[in-house]
N, C-alpha and C. Protein backbone atom coordinates (compact mmCIF):
# COMPACT_ATOMS: atom_id res chain seq x y z
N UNK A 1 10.54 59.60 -38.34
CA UNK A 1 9.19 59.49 -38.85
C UNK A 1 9.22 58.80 -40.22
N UNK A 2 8.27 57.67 -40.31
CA UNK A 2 8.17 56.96 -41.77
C UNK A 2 6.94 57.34 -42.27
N UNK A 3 7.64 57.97 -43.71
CA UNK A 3 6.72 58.85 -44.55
C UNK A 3 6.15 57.58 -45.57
N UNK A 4 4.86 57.56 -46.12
CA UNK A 4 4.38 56.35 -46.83
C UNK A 4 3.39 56.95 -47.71
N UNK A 5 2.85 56.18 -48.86
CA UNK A 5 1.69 57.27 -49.43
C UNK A 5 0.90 56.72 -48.85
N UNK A 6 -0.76 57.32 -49.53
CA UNK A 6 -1.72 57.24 -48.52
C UNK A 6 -2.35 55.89 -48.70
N UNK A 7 -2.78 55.15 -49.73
CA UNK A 7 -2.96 53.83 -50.03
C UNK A 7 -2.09 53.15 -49.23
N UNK A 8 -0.50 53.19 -49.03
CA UNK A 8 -0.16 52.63 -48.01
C UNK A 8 -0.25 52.73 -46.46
N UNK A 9 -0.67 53.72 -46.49
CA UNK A 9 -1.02 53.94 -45.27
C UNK A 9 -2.50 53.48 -44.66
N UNK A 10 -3.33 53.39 -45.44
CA UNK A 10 -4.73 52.81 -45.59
C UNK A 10 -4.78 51.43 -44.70
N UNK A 11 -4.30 51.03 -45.82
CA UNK A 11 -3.84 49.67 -45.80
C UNK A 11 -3.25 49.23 -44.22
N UNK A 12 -2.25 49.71 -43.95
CA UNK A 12 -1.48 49.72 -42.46
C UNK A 12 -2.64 50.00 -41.51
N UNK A 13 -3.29 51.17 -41.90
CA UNK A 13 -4.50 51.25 -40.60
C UNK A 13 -5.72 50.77 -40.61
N UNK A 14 -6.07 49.72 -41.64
CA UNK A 14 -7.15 48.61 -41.38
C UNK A 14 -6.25 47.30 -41.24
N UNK A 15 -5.50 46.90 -41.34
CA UNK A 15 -4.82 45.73 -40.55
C UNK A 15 -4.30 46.06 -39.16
N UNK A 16 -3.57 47.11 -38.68
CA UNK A 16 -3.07 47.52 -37.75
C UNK A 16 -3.72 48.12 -36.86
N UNK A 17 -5.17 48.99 -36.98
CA UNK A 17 -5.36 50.14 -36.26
C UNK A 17 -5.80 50.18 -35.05
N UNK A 18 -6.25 48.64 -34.89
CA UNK A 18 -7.11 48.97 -33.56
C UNK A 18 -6.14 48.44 -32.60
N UNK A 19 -5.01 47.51 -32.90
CA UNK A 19 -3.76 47.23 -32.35
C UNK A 19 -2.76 48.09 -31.57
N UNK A 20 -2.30 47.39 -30.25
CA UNK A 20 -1.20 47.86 -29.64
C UNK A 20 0.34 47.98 -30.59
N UNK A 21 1.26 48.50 -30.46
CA UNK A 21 2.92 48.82 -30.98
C UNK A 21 3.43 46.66 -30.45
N UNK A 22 3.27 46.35 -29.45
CA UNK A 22 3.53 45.16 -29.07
C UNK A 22 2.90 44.26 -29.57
N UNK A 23 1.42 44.42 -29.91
CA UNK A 23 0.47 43.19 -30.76
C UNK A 23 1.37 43.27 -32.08
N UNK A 24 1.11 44.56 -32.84
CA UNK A 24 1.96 44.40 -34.48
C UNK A 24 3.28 43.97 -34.58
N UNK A 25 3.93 44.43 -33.27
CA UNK A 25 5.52 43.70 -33.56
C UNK A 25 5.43 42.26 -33.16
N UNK A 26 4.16 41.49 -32.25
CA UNK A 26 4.20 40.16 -32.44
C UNK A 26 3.70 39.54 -33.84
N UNK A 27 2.49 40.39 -34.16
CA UNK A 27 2.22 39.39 -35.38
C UNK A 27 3.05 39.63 -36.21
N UNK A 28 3.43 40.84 -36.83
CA UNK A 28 4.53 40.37 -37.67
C UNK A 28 6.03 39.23 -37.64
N UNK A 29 6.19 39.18 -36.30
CA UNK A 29 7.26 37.97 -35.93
C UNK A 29 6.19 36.72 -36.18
N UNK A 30 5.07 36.99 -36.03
CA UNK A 30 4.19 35.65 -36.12
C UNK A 30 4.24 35.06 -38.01
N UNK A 31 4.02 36.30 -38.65
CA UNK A 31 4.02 36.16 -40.04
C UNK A 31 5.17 35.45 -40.66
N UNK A 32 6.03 36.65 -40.25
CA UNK A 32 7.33 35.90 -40.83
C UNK A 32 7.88 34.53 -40.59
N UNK A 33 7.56 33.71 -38.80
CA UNK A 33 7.48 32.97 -38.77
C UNK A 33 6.97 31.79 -39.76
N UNK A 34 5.59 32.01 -39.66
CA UNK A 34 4.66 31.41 -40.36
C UNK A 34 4.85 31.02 -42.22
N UNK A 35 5.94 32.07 -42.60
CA UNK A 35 6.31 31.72 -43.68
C UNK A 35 8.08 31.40 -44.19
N UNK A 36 8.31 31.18 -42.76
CA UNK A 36 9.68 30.30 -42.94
C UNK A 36 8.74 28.71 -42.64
N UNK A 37 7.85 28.32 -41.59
CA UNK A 37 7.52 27.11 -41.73
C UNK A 37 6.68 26.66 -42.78
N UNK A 38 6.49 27.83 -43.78
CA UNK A 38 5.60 27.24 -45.04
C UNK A 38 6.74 26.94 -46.17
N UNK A 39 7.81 27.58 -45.84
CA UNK A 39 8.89 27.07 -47.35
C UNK A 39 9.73 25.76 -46.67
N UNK A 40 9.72 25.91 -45.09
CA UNK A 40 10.25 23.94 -44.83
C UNK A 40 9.37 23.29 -45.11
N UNK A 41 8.49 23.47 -45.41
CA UNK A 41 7.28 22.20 -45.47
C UNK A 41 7.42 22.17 -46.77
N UNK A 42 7.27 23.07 -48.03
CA UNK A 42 7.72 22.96 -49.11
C UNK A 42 8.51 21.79 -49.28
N UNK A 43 9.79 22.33 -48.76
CA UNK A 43 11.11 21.69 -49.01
C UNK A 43 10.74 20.40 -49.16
N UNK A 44 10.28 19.58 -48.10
CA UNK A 44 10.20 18.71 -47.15
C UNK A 44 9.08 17.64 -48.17
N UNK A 45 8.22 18.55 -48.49
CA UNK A 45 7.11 17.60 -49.61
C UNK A 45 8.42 17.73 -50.96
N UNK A 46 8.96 18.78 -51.47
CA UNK A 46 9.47 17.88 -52.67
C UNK A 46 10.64 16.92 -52.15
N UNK A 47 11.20 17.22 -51.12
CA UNK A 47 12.28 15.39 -50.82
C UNK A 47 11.50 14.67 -50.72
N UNK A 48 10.14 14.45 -50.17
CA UNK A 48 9.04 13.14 -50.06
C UNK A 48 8.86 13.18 -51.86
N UNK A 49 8.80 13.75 -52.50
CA UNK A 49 8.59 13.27 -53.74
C UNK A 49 9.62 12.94 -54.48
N UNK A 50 10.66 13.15 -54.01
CA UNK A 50 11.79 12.67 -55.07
C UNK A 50 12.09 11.23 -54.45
N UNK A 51 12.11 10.93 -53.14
CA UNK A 51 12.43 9.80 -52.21
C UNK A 51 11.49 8.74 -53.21
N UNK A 52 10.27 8.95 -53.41
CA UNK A 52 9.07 8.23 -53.85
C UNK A 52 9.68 7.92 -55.48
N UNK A 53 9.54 9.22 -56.00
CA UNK A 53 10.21 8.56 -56.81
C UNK A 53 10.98 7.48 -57.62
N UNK A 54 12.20 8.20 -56.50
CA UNK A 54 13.39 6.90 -56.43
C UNK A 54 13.02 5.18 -56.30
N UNK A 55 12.22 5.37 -55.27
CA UNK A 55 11.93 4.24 -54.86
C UNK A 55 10.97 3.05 -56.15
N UNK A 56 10.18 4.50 -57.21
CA UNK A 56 9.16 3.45 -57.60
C UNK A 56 10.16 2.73 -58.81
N UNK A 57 11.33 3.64 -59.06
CA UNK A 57 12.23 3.64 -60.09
C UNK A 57 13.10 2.41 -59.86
N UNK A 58 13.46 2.53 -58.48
CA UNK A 58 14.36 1.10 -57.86
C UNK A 58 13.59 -0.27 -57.74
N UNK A 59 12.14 -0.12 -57.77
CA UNK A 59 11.01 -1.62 -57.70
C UNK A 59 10.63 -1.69 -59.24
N UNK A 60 10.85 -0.65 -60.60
CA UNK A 60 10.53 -1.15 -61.79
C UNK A 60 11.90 -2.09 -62.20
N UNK A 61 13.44 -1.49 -61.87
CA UNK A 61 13.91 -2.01 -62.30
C UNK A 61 14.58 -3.20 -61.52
N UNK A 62 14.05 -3.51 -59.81
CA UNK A 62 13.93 -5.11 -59.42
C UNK A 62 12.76 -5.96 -60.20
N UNK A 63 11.90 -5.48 -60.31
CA UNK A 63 10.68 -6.67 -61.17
C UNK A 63 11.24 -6.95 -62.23
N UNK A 64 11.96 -5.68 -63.17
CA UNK A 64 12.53 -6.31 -64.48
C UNK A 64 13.46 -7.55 -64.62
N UNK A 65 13.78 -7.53 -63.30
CA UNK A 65 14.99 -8.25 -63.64
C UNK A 65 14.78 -9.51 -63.01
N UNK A 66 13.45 -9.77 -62.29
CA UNK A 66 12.94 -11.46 -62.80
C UNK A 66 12.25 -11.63 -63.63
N UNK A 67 12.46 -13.13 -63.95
CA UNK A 67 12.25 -13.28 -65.35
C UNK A 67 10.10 -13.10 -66.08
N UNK A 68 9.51 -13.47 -64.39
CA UNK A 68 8.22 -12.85 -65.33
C UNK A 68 7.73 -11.61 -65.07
N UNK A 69 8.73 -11.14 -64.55
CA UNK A 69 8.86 -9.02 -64.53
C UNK A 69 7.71 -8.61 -63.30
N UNK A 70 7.08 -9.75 -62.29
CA UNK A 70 6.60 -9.26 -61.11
C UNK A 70 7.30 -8.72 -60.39
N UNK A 71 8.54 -9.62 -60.13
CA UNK A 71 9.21 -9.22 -59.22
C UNK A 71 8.98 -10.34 -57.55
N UNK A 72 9.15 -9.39 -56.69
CA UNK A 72 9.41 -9.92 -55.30
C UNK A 72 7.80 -10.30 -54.60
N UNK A 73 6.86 -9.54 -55.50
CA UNK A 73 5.52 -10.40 -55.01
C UNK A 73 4.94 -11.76 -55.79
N UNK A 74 6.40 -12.42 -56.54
CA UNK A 74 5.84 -13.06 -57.42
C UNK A 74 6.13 -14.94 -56.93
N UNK A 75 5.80 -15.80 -56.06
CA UNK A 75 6.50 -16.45 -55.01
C UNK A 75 6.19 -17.88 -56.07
N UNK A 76 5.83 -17.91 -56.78
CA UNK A 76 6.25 -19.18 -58.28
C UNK A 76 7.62 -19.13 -58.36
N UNK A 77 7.81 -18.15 -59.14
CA UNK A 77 9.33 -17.74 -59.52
C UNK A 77 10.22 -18.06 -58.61
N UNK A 78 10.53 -16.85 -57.54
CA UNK A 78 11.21 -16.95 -56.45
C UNK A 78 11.32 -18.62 -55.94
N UNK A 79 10.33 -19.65 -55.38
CA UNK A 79 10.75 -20.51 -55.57
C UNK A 79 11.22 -21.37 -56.58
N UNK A 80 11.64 -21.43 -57.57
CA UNK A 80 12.20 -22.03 -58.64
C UNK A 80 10.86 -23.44 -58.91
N UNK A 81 9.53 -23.04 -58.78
CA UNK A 81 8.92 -23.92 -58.97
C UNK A 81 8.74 -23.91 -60.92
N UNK A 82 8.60 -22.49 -61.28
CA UNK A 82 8.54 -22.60 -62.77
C UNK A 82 9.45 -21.26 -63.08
N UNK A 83 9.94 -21.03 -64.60
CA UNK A 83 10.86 -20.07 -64.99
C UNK A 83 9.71 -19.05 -65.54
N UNK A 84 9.37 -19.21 -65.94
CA UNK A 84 8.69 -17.90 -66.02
C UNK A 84 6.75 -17.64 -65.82
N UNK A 85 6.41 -16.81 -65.34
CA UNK A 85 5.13 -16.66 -64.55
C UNK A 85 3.96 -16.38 -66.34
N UNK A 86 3.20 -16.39 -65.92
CA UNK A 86 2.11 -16.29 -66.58
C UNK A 86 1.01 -15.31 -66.31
C-alpha cells in the first residue's frame, strides 16, 4: 500500500479518478514518452542553430576575402572584369 499525504492524493484523484489501472499506466507511458520527444527536439533545434551559425560565420569570412567583400554573389569581381566592386 502507497501511503501519500492528502494534497497528494487530491491531486492523483482529479487527474486519475474517473480512469481505469490500464488508462493511467498508458498515459503515464504516454507522458513520459512525450517528454523524451520534447528534449530530442530540443537537442535537435540547438544543432540547427549552431549548424546556422557556422555557416553564416563560414559566408562572412568567404565575402571577406574578395576583394569588394560581397563575395560569391558578386559576378564583376569573380569575372575579373574590375578589382574591386563599388
Amino acid at each position: 500500500m502507497i501511503i501519500a499525504n492528502q494534497p497528494t492524493y487530491d491531486a492523483w484523484k482529479r487527474k486519475y479518478g474517473s480512469m481505469a489501472e490500464p488508462d493511467v499506466k498508458r498515459l503515464q507511458e504516454l507522458e513520459k514518452e512525450n517528454t523524451r520527444l520534447r528534449r530530442l527536439l530540443a537537442e535537435r533545434d540547438v544543432k540547427i542553430d549552431v549548424m546556422k551559425e557556422f555557416i553564416e560565420k563560414s559566408l562572412r569570412r568567404e565575402r571577406a576575402a574578395w576583394p569588394c567583400g560581397i563575395g560569391a554573389d558578386c559576378h564583376r569581381c569573380h569575372a575579373g572584369l574590375i578589382l574591386v566592386c563599388a
